[in-house]
Protein backbone atom coordinates (compact mmCIF):
# COMPACT_ATOMS: atom_id res chain seq x y z
CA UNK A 1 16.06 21.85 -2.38
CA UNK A 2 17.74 19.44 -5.06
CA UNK A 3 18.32 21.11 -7.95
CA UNK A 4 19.13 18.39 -9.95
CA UNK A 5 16.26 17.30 -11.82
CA UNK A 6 15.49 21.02 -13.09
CA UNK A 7 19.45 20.83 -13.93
CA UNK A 8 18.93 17.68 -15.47
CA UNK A 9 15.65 19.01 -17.37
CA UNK A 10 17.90 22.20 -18.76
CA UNK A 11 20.54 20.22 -19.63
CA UNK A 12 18.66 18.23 -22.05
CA UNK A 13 16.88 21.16 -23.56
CA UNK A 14 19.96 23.07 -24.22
CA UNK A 15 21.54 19.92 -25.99
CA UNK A 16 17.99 18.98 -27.65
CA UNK A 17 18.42 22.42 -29.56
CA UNK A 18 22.22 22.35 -29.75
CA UNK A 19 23.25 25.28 -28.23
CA UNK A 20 26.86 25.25 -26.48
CA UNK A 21 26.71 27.20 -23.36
CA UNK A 22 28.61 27.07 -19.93
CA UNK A 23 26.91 26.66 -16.31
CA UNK A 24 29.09 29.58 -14.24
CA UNK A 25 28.33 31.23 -10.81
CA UNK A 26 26.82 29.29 -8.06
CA UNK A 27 25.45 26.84 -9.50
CA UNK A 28 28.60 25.80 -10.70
CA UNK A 29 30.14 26.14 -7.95
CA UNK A 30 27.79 24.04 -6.26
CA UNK A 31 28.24 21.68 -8.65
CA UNK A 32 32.19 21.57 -8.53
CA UNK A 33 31.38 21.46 -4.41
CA UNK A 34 31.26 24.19 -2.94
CA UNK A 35 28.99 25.20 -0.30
CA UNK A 36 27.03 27.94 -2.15
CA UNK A 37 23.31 28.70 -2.88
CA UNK A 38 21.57 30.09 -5.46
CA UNK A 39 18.02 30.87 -7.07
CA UNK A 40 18.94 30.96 -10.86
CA UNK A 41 21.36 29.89 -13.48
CA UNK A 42 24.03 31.53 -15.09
CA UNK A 43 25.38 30.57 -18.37
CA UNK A 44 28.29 32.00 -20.86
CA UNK A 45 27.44 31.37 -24.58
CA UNK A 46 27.95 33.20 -27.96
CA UNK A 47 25.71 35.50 -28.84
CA UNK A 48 24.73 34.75 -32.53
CA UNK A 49 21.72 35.29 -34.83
CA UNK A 50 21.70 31.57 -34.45
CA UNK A 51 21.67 30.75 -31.24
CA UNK A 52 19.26 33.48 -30.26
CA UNK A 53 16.85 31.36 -32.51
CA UNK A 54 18.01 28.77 -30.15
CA UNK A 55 17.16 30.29 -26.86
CA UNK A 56 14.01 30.90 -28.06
CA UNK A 57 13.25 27.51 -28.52
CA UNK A 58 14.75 26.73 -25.47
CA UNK A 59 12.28 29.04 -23.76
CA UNK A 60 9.37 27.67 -25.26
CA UNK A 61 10.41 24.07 -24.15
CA UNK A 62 10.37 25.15 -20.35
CA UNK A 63 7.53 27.15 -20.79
CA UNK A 64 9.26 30.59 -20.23
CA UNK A 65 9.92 33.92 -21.44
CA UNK A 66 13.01 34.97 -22.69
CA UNK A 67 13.31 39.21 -21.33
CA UNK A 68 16.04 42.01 -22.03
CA UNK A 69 15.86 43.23 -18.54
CA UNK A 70 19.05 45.61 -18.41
CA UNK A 71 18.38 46.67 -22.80
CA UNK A 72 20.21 48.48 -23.53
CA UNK A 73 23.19 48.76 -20.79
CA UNK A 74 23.79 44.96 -21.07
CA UNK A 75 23.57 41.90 -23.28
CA UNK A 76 21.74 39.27 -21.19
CA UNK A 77 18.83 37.79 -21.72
CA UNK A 78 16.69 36.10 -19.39
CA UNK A 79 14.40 33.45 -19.67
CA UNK A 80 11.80 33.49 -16.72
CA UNK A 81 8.88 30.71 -15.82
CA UNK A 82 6.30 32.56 -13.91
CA UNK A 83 5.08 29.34 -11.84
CA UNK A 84 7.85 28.65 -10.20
CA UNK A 85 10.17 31.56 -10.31
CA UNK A 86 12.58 29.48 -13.32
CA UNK A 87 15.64 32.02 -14.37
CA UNK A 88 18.17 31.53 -16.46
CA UNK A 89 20.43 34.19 -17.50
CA UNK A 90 22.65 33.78 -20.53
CA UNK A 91 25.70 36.37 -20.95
CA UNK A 92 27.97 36.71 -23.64
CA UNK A 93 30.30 38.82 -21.74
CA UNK A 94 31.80 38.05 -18.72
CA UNK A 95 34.89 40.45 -17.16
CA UNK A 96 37.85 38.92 -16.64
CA UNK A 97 36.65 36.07 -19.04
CA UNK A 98 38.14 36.48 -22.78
CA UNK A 99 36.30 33.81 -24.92
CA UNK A 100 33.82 32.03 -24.76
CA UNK A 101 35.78 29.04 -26.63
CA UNK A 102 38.48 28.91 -23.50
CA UNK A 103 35.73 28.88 -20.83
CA UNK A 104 34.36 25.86 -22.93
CA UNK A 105 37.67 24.18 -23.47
CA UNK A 106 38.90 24.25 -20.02
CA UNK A 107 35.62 23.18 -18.23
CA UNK A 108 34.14 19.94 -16.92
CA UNK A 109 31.05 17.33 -18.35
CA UNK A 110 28.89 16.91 -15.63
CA UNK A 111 26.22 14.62 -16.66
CA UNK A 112 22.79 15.49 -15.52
CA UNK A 113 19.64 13.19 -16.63
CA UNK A 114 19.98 11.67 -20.04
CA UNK A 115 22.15 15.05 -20.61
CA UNK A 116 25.48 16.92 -19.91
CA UNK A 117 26.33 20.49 -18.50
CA UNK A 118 29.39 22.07 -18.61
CA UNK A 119 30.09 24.25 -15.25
CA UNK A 120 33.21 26.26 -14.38
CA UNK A 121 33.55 28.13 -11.14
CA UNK A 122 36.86 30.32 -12.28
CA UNK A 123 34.80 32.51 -14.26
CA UNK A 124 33.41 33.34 -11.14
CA UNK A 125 37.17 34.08 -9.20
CA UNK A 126 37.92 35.74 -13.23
CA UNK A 127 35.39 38.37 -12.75
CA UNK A 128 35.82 39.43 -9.41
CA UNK A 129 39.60 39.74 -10.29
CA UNK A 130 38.66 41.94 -13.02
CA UNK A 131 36.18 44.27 -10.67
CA UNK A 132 38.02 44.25 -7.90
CA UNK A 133 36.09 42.09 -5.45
């Protein structure tokens, strides 16, 4: 499966409602080349009464849901399309990971569509330094 066009299709929702968030886990990784799979998205952003406003909208543009489904021993929030299994998760905590603004600074543009992503895979290699893995 190419997962670029649905890349390309977040891409340009996240920067059609301005919010600043980082592509991490597989995906990444897949984008940086590595040989990994995956069936969602992972992305690092900061959590403000702002840009919770913003995922909203950004859930409404893909046509999907944004959940709580680990309220209230974690943070994320999920936005899920029922039709064809869609999920993006958006942390604001990663272990291993201190800000959000050195993730940003230190990661690549990738451009996707008529938009650009930002992925880094060592907040991957960060957090299973930090657990143990």
């Amino acid at each position: 499966m190419d997962a670029a066009p649905i890349l390309a299709k977040i891409a340009e929702a996240l920067e059609r409602h301005g919010l600043e968030a980082v592509l991490i886990g597989n995906a990444a990784a897949a984008l940086q080349g590595a040989p990994v799979t995956t069936v969602d998205f992972d992305f690092f952003f900061r959590k403000t009464p702002a840009n919770l406003k913003k995922l909203k909208r950004i859930a409404a543009d893909l046509g999907a849901i944004a959940l709580h489904p680990y309220y209230p021993a974690s943070g994320l929030i999920r936005l899920m399309r029922d039709d064809d299994g869609l999920q993006l998760d958006f942390m604001d905590v990663i272990d291993g990971v201190p800000s959000f603004e050195g993730l940003r600074r230190r990661s690549l543009r990738v451009r996707m569509g008529a938009a650009s992503l930002s992925p880094d895979f060592s907040s991957i290699l960060a957090a299973d330094l930090a657990i143990g893995r």
